[in-house]
Protein backbone atom coordinates (compact mmCIF):
# COMPACT_ATOMS: atom_id res chain seq x y z
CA UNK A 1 53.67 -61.23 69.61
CA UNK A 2 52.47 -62.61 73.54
CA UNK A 3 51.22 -60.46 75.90
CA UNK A 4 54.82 -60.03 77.84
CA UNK A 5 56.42 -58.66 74.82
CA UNK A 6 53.96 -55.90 74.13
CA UNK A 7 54.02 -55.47 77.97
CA UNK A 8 57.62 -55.12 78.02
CA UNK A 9 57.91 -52.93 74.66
CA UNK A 10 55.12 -50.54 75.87
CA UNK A 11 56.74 -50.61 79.35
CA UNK A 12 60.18 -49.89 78.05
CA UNK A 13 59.56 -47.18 75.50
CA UNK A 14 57.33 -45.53 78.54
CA UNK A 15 59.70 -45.05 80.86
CA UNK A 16 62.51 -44.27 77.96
CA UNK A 17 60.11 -41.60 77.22
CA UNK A 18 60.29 -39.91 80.72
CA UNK A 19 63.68 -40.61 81.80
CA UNK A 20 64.28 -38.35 78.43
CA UNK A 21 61.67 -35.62 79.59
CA UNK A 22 63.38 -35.95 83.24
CA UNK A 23 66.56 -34.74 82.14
CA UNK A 24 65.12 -32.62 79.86
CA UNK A 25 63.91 -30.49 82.31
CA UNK A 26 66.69 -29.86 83.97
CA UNK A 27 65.33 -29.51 87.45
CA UNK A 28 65.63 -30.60 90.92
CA UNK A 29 64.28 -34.43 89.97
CA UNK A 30 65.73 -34.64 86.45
CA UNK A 31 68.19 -37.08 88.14
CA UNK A 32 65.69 -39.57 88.21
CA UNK A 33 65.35 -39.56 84.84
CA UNK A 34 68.31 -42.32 85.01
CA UNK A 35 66.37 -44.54 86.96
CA UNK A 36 63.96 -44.22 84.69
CA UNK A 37 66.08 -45.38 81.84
CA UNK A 38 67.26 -48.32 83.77
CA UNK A 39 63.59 -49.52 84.30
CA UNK A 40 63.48 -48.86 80.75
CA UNK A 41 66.52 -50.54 79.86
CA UNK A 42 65.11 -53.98 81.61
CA UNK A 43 62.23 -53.91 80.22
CA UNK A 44 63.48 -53.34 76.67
CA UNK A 45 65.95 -56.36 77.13
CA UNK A 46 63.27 -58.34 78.29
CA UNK A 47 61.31 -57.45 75.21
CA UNK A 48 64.47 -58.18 72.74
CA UNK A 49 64.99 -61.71 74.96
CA UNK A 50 61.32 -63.00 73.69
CA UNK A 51 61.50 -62.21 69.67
CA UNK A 52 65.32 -62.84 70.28
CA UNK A 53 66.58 -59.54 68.70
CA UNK A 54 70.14 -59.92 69.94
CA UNK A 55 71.62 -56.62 68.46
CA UNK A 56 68.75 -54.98 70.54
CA UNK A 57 69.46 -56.87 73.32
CA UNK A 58 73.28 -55.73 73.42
CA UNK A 59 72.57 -52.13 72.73
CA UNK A 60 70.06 -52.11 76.21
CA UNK A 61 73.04 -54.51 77.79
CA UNK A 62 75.13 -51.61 77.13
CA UNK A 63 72.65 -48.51 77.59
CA UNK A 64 72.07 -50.49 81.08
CA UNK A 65 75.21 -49.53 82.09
CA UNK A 66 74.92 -45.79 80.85
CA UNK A 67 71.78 -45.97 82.90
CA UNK A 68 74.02 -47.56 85.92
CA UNK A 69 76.79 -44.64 85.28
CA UNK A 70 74.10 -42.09 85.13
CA UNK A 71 72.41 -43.14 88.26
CA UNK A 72 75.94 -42.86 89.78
CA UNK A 73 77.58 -39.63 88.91
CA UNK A 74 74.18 -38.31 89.95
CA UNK A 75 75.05 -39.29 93.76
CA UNK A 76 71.93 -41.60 93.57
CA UNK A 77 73.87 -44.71 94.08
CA UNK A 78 77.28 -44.37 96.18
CA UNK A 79 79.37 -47.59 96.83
CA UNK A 80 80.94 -47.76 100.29
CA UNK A 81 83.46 -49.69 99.33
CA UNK A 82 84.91 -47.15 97.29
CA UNK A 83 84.54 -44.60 100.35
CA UNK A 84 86.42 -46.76 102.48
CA UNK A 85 89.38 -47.47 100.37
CA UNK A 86 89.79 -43.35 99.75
């Protein structure tokens, strides 16, 4: 395994790590336990990409846009657009 694969495994199951504990804690920052999975979520797709795990790769594909849908009902991320048309 290279270098950016263990940096990208480590990396991801890091920040997978404490997005869980964020939200775990239920507190006043435990939304940003999302963003934390997201960062996670790249990084873990970049690990599948280089020892081309593809079933690992579509399971962070997928948990990417959990992350996205998290980071969203959380009021983190608003889209105008969808102001505008209301």
């Amino acid at each position: 395994m290279n270098t950016y694969s263990q940096v990208c495994e480590w990396s991801g199951a890091i920040f997978g790590m404490l997005g869980a504990f964020l939200l775990a804690t239920n507190t006043r920052i435990s939304r940003f336990g999302w963003v934390a999975f997201l960062v996670a979520n790249f990084a873990m797709i970049g690990f599948a990409w280089s020892i081309s795990a593809t079933a690992l790769l579509l399971q962070q594909v997928v948990f990417t846009a959990t992350s996205v849908l998290g980071i969203y009902r959380t009021g983190l991320l608003r889209f105008q657009f969808l102001k505008e048309s209301a």
